[in-house]
Protein backbone atom coordinates (compact mmCIF):
# COMPACT_ATOMS: atom_id res chain seq x y z
CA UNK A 1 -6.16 -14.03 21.80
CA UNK A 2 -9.59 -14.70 22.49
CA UNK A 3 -11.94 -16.04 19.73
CA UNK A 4 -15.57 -15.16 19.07
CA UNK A 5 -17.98 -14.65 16.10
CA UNK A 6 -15.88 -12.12 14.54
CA UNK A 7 -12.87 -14.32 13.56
CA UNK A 8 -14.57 -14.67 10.08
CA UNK A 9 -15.18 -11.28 8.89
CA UNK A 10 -15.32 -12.34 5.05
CA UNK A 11 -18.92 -14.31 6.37
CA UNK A 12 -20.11 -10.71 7.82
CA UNK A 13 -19.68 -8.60 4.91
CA UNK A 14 -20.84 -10.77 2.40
CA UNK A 15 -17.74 -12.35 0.57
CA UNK A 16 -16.31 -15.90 -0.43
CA UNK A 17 -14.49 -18.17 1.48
CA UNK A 18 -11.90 -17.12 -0.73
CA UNK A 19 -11.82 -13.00 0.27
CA UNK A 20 -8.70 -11.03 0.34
CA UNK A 21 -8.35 -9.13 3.49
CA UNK A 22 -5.30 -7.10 2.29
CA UNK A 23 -4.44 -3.58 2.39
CA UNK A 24 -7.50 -3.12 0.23
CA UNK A 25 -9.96 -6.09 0.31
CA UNK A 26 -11.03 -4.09 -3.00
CA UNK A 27 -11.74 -7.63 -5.47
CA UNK A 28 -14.28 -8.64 -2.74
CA UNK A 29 -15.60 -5.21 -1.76
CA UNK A 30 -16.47 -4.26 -5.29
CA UNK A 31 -18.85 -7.22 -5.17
CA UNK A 32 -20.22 -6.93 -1.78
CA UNK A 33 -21.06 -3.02 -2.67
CA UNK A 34 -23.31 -4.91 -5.05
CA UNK A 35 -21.38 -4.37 -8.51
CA UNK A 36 -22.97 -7.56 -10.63
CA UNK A 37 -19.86 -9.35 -12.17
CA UNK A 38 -21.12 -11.42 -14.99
CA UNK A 39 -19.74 -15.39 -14.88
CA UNK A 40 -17.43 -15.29 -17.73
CA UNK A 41 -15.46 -11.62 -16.62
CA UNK A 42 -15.28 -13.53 -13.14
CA UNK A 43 -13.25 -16.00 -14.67
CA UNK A 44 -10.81 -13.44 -15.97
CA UNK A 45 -9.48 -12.94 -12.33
CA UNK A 46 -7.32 -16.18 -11.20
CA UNK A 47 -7.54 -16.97 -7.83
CA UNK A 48 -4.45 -17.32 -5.58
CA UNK A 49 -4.86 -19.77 -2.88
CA UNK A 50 -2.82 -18.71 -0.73
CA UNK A 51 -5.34 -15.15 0.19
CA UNK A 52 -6.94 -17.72 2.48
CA UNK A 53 -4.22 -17.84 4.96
CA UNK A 54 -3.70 -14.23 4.56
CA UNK A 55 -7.28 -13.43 5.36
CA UNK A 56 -6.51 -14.97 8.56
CA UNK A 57 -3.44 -13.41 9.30
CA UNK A 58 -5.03 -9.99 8.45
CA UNK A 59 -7.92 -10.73 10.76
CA UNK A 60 -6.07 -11.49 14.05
CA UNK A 61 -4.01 -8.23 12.95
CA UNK A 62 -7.28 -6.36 13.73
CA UNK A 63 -8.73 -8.42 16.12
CA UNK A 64 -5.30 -8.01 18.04
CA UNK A 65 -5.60 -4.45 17.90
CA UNK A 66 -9.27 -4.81 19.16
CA UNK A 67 -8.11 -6.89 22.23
CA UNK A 68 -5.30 -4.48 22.86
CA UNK A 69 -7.71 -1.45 22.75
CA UNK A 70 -10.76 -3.01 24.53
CA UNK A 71 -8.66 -4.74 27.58
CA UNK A 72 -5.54 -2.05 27.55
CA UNK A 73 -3.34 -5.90 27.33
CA UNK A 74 -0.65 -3.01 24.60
CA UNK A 75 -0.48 0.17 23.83
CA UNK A 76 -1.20 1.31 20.82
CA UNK A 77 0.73 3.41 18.19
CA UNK A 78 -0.23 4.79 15.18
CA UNK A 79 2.29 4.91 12.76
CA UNK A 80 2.35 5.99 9.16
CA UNK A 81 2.83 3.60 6.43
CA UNK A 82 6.58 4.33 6.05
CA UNK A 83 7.26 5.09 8.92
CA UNK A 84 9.70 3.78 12.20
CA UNK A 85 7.15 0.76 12.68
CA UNK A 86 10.21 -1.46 13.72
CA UNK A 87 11.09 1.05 16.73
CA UNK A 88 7.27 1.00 18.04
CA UNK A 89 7.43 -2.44 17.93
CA UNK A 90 10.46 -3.11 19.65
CA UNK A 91 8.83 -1.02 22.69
CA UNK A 92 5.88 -3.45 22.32
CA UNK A 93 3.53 -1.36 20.59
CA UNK A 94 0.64 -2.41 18.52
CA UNK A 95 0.64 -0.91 15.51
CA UNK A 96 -1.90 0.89 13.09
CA UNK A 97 -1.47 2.23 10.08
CA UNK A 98 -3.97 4.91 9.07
CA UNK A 99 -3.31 4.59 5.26
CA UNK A 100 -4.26 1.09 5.72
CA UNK A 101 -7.57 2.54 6.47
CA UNK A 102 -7.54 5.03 3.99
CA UNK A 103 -7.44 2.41 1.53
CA UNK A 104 -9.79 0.22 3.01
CA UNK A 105 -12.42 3.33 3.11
CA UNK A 106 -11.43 3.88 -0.74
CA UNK A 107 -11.81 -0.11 -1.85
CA UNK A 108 -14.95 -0.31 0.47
CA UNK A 109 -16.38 3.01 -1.91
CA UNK A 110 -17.97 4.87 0.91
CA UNK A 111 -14.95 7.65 1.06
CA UNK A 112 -17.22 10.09 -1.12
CA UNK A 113 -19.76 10.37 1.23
CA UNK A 114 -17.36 10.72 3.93
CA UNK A 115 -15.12 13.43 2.69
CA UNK A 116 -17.45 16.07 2.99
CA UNK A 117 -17.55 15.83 7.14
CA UNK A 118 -14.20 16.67 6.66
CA UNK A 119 -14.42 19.36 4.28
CA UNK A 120 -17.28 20.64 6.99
CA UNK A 121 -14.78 21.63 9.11
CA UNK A 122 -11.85 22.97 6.99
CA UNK A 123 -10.15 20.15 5.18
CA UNK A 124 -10.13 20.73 1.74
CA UNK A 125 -11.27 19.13 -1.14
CA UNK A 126 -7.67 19.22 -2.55
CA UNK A 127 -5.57 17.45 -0.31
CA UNK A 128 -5.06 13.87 0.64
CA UNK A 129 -8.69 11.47 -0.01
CA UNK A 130 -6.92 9.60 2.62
CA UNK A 131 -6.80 11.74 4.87
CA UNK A 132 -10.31 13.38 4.16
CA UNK A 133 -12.17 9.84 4.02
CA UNK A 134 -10.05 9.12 7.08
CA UNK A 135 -11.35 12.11 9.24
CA UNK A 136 -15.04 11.95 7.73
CA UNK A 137 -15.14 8.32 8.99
CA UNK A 138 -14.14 9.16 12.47
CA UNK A 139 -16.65 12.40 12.32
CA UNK A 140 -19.48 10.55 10.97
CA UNK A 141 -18.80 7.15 12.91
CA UNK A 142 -18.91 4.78 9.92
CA UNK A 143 -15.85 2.66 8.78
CA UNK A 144 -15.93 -1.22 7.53
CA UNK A 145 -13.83 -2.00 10.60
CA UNK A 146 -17.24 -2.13 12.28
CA UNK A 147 -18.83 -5.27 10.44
CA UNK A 148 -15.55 -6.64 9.86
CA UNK A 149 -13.92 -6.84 13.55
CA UNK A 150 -16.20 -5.21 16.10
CA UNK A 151 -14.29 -2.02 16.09
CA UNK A 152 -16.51 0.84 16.39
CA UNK A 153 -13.95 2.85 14.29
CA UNK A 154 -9.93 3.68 13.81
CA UNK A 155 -8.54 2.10 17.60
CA UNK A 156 -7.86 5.17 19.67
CA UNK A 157 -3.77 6.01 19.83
CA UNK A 158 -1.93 5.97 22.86
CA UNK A 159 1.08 7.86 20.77
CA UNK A 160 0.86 9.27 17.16
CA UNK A 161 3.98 8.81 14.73
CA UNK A 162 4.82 10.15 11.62
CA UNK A 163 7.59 10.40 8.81
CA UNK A 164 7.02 13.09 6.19
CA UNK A 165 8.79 11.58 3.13
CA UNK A 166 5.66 10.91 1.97
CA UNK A 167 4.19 14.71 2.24
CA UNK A 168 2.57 16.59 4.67
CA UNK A 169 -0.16 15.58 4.53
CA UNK A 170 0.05 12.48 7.07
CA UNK A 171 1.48 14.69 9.73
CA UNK A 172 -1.70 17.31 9.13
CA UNK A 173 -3.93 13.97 9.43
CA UNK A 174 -2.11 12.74 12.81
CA UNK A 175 -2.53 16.12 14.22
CA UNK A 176 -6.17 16.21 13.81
CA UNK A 177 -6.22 13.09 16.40
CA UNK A 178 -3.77 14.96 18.56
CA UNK A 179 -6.60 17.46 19.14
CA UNK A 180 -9.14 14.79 19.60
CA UNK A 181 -7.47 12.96 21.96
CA UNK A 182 -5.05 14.88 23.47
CA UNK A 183 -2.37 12.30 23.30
CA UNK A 184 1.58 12.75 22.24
CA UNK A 185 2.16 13.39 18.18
CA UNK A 186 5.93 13.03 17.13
CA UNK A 187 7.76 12.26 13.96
CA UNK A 188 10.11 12.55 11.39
CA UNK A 189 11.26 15.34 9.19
CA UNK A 190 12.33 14.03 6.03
CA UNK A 191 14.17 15.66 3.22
CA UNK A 192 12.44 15.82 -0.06
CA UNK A 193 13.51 15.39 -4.44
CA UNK A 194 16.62 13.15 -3.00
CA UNK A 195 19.40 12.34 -5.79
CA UNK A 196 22.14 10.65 -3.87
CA UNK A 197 21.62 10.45 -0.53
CA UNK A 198 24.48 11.93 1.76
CA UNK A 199 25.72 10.71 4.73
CA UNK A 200 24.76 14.02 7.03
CA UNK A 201 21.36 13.65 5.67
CA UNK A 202 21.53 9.81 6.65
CA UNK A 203 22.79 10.92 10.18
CA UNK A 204 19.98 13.92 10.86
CA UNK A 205 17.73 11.29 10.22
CA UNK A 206 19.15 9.24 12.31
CA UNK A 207 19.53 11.55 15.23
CA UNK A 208 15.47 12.52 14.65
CA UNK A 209 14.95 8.60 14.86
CA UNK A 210 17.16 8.21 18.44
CA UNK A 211 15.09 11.79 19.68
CA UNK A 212 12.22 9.92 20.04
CA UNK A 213 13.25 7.46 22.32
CA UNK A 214 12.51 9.24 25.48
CA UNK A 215 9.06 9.72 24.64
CA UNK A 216 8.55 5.88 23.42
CA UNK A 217 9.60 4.95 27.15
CA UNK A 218 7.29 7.26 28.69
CA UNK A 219 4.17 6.22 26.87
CA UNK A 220 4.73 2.78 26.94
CA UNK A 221 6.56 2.04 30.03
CA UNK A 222 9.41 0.03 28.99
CA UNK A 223 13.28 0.66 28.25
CA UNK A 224 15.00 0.87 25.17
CA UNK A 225 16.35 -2.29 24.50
CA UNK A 226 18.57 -2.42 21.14
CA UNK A 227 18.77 -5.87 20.73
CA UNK A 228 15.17 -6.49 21.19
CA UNK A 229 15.13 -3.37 18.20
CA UNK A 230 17.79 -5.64 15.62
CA UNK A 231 15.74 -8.84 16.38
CA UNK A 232 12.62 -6.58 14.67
CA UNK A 233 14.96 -4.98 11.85
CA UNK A 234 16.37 -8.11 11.18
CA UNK A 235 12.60 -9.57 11.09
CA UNK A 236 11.46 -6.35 8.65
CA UNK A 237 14.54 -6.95 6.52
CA UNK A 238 13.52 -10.38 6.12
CA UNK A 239 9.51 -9.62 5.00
CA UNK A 240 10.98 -7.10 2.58
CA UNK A 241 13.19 -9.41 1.15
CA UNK A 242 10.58 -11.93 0.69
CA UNK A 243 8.21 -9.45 -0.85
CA UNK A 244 10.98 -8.13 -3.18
CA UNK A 245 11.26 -11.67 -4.60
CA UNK A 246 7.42 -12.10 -4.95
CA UNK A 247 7.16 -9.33 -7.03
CA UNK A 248 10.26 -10.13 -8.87
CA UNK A 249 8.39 -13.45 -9.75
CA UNK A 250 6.50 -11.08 -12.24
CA UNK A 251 9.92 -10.71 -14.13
CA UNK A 252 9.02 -14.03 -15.44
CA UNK A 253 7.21 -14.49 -19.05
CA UNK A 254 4.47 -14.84 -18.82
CA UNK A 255 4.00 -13.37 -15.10
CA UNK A 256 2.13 -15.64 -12.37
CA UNK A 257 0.87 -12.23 -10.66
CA UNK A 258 -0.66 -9.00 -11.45
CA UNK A 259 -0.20 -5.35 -10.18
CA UNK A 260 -3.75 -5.77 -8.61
CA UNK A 261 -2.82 -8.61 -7.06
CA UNK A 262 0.08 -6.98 -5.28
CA UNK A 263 -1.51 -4.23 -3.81
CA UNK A 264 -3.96 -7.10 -1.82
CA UNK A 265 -1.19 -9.39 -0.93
CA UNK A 266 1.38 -6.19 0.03
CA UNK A 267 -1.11 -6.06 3.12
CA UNK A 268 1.28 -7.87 5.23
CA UNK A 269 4.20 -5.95 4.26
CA UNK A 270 2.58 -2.64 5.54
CA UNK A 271 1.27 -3.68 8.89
CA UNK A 272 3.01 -6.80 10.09
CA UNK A 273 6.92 -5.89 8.89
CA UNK A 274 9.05 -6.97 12.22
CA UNK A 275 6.47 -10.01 12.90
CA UNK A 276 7.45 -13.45 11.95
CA UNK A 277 3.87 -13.94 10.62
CA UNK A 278 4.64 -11.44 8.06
CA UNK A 279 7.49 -13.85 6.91
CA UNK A 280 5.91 -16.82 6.99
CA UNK A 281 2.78 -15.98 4.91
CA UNK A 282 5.48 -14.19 1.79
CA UNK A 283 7.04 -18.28 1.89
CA UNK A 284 3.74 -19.71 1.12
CA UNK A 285 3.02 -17.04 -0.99
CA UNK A 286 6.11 -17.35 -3.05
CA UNK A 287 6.07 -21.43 -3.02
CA UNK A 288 2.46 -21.00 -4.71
CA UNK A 289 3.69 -18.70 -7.40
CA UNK A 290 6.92 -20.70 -8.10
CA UNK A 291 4.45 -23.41 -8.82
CA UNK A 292 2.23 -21.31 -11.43
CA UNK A 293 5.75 -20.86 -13.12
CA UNK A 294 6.62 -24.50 -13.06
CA UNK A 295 3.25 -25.46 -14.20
CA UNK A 296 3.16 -22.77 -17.23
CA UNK A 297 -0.02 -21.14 -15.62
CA UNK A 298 0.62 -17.39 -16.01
CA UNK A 299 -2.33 -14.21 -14.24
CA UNK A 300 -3.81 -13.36 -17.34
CA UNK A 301 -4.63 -15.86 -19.91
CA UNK A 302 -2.63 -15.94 -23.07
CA UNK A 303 -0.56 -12.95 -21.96
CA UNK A 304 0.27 -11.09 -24.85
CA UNK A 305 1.09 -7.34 -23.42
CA UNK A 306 3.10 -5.93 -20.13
CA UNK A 307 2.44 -3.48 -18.54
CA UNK A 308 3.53 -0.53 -15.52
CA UNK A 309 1.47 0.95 -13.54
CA UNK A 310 2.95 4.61 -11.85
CA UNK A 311 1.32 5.95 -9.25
CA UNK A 312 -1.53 4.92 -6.75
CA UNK A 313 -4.22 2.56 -7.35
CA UNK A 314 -7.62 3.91 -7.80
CA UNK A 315 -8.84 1.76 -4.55
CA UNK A 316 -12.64 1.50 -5.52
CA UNK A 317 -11.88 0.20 -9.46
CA UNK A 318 -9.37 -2.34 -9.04
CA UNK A 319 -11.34 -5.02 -9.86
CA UNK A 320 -12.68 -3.25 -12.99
CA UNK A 321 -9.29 -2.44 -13.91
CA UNK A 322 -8.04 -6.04 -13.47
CA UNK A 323 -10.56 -6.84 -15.81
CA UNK A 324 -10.34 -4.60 -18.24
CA UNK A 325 -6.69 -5.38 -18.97
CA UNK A 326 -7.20 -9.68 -18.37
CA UNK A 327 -9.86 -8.99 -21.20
CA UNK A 328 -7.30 -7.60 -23.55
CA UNK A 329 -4.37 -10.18 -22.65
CA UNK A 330 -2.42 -7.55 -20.98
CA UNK A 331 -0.89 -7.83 -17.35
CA UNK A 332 -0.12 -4.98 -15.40
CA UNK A 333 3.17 -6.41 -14.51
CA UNK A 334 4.90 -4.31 -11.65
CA UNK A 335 4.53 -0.67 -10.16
CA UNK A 336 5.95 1.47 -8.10
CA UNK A 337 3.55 1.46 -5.61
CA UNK A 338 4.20 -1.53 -4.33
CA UNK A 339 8.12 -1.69 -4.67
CA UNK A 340 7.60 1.05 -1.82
CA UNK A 341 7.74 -1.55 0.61
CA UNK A 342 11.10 -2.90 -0.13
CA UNK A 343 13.49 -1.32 2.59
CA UNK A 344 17.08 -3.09 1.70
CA UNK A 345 18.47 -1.02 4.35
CA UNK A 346 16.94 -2.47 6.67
CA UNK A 347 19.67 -5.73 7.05
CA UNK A 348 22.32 -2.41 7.83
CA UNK A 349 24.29 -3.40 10.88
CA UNK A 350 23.42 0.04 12.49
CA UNK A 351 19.88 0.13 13.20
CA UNK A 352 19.17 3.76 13.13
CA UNK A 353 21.05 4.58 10.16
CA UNK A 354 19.06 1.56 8.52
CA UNK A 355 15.69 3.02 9.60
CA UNK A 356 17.01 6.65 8.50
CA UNK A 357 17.94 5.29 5.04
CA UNK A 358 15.18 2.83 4.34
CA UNK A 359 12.14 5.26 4.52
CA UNK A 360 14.69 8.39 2.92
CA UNK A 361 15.12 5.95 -0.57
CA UNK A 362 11.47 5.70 -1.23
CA UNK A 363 10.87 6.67 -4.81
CA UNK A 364 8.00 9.35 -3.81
CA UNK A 365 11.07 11.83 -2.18
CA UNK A 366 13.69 11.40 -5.07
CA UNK A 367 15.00 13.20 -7.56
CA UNK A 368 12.79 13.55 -11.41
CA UNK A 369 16.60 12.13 -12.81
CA UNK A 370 16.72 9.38 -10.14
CA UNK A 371 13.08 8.34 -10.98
CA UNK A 372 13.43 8.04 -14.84
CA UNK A 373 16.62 5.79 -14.23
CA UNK A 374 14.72 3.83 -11.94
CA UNK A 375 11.60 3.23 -14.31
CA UNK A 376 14.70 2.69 -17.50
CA UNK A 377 15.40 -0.17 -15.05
CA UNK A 378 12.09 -1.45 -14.41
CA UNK A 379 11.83 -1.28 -18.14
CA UNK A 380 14.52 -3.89 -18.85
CA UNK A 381 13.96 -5.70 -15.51
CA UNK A 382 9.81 -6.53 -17.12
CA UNK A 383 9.87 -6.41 -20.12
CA UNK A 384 7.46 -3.23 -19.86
CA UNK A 385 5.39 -2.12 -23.12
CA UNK A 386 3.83 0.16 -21.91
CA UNK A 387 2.96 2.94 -19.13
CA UNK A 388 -0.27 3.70 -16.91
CA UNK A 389 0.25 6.86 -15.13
CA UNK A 390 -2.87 7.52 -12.76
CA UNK A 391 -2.63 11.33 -12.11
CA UNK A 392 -4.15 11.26 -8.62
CA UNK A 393 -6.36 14.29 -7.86
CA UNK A 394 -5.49 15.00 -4.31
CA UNK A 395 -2.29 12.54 -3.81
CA UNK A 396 -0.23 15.47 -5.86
CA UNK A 397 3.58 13.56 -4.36
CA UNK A 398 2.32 9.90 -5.73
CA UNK A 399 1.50 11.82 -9.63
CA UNK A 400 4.59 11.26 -11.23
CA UNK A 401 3.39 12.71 -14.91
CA UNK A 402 2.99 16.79 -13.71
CA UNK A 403 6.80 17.75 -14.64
CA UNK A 404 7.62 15.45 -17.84
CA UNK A 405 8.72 12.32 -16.81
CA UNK A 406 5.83 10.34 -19.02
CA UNK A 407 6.95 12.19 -22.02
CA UNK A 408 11.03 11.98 -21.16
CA UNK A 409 10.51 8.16 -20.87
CA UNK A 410 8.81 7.71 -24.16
CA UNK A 411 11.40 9.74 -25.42
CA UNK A 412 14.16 7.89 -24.46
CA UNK A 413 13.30 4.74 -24.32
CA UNK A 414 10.34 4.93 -26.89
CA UNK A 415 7.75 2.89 -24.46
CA UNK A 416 4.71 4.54 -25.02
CA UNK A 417 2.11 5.94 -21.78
CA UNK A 418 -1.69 7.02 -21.35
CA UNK A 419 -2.47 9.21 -18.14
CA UNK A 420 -5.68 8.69 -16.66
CA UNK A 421 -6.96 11.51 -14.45
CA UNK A 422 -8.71 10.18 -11.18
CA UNK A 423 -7.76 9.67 -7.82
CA UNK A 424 -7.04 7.38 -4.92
CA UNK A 425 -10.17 7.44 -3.11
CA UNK A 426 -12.53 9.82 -4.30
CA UNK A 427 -14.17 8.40 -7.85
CA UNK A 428 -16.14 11.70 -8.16
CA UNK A 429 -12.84 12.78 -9.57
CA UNK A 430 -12.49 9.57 -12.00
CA UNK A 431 -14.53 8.62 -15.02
CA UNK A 432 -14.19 5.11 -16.27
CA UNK A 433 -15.79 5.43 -19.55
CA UNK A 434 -12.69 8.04 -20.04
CA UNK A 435 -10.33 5.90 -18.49
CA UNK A 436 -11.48 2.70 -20.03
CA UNK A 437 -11.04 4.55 -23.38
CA UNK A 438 -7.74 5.13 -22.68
CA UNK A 439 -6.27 1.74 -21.57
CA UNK A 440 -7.96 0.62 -24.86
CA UNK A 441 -6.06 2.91 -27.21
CA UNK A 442 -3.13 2.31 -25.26
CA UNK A 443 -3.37 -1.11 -26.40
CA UNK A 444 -4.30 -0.47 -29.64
CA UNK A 445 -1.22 1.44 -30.18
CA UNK A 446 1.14 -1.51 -29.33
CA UNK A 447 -1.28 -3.13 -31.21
CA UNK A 448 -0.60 -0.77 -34.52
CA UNK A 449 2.97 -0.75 -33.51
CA UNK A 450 3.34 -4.71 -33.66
CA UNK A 451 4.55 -4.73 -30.12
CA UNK A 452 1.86 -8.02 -29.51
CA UNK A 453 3.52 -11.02 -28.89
């Protein structure tokens, strides 16, 4: 891979040595967007040492997908996030993920003046900030992919991909590239509110998996070759195994990671599952945290509270938000968001039915009854006190308080919740005086309630 001034993209926009290039770069961002951080609150937010060699991995990630773009040396497939990245890449496809960028637009905080180039020209205010931001950076010709690698935006797709579990929104967003650039858009149709999963469902989205072959040899000029396909599935299974056990490190009292620190360090889960790299980086990661335990040092000082956070992050706040609860001697413990990228079925001997069951388990396409046993359990499995639902304006599938489940949970297991109303991307649609109020009399309720350790 060549190497050139761009190999340190934390210099170019602005950050420490010590930046997180993750799926959301959003600790860093915040301050390079100019946000003054006063000494002692910057203290609140413990380094982990190990960002640096993720910030590097992350980087020739992008600059690889630069290289492949600029000298046609791949092709290149977009693929959404939970998608059949393990088949592209066993067809030798680089691989982008256009949440990824989504995110990055949202952590960056220039998605609200992007949205409306999108809304311009039919997309409406309602659906995915993703998806909007997304489009409105590709209209208006602005994304932080630009300082940060060279790339003048999102690297144009030889092949488009999708997998619906998540909504339909991400096939919509593919589409709109289809038009652009007039190259193939395929996908998955996945079922949706999933209790058990049967085996025909397993098998349709198998079959729907195996249709795509033909086209995946067409675009990128090479055979199917299954065993090149388990030696990526058996790479993926490995990554999510390794990340499952990172955030399982949080189980521990008092936890060496935070929720906001997961949804940087997840980066490698989402775009580099099926690459060694992906593997090696979760070991050091996981050494360096089994060390905070050993030594006694714990995320937030003097932890006193635990917490869950349901639902997507509000990109552009998570530093605020980090803060916020550090200052209070809570830890936002584990989520659901970012047990999304666990895929146990992955290690199944039969690669398509693995692929087909992974992404059809995800927690966003099952059942309300199979979500509030599977928050009971990461109840028990925490040590939870409490629940943050973020009610996500346009990201509707990812708002799991609309139908009940906040007030069932508190019910039955008598944890108590605050919803705050915002949204992924767009912070027009999020007040923080509101929702700082909110996480405050969350914890003065636990307070009240002597739940404080």
């Amino acid at each position: 891979m060549r190497k050139n001034a761009r190999d340190d993209p934390a210099a170019r926009l602005g950050l420490d040595a010590g930046a997180a290039f993750g799926v959301s770069w959003t600790f860093q961002l915040d301050a390079a967007k100019g946000d003054t951080v006063p000494e002692e609150k910057k203290s609140l937010i413990k380094k982990i040492r190990s960002t640096g060699a993720m910030k590097k991995l992350m980087a020739d990630y992008f600059n690889e997908l630069k290289e492949a773009q600029d000298t046609g040396s791949a092709k290149i497939a977009w693929c959404t996030s939970v998608g059949p990245a393990e088949l592209l890449r066993s067809f030798g496809f680089q691989v982008y993920f256009p949440e990824n960028h989504g995110a990055l637009l949202g952590a960056s905080r220039i998605a609200a003046e992007l949205i409306p180039a999108a809304n311009a020209i039919g997309y409406s205010p309602d659906i995915c900030s993703y998806l909007t931001s997304d489009v409105g950076a590709y209209l208006r010709k602005k994304t932080p992919l630009t300082p940060a690698f060279g790339l003048d935006g999102a690297p144009k797709a030889d092949l488009l991909v999708y997998n619906t579990n998540q909504c339909r929104d991400v096939q919509d967003w593919l589409a709109f590239y289809q038009r652009e650039w007039k190259v193939p858009l395929a996908g998955i149709d996945s079922p949706r509110n999933l209790g058990e999963i049967t085996k025909n469902q397993v098998e349709s989205l198998a079959s729907q998996h195996k249709a795509l072959i033909p086209l995946l040899e067409e675009v990128s000029g090479r055979r199917f070759d299954i065993d090149r396909l388990r030696e990526v599935m058996e790479s993926s299974y490995r990554c999510t195994q390794l990340w499952k056990t990172v955030l399982k490190l949080a189980e521990h009292k008092p936890s060496p990671l935070t929720f906001f620190d997961g949804t940087i360090h997840m980066g490698p889960a989402v775009v580099l599952r099926g690459d060694p790299r992906a593997e090696a980086y979760y070991k050091l990661l996981i050494s360096e945290l089994e060390e905070r335990i050993a030594e006694g040092h714990s995320a937030v000082e003097d932890e006193s509270l635990r917490f869950y956070w349901e639902g997507m992050p509000v990109w552009g706040k998570l530093r605020d938000h980090a803060e916020t609860f550090a200052g209070h001697k809570a830890c936002v413990v584990a989520s659901t968001y970012c047990n999304s990228w666990i895929f146990e079925p992955l290690g199944s001997k039969d690669p398509f039915e693995g692929m087909a069951l992974a992404y059809s388990e995800l927690f966003i396409v099952r059942s309300e009854e199979y979500k509030e046993e599977y928050l009971a359990r990461m109840v028990e499995s925490y040590g939870i006190d409490g629940f943050i639902y973020h009610d996500a304006k346009t990201c509707p599938n990812n708002s799991n308080n609309r139908y009940g489940l906040p007030e069932r949970i508190q019910e039955t297991l008598g944890v108590p919740h605050v919803v705050i109303n915002g949204d992924l991307n767009d912070l027009r649609m999020y007040s923080e005086e509101q929702a700082r109020t909110q996480f405050e009399a969350l914890v003065e309720q636990l307070h009240e309630r002597g739940e404080l350790r």
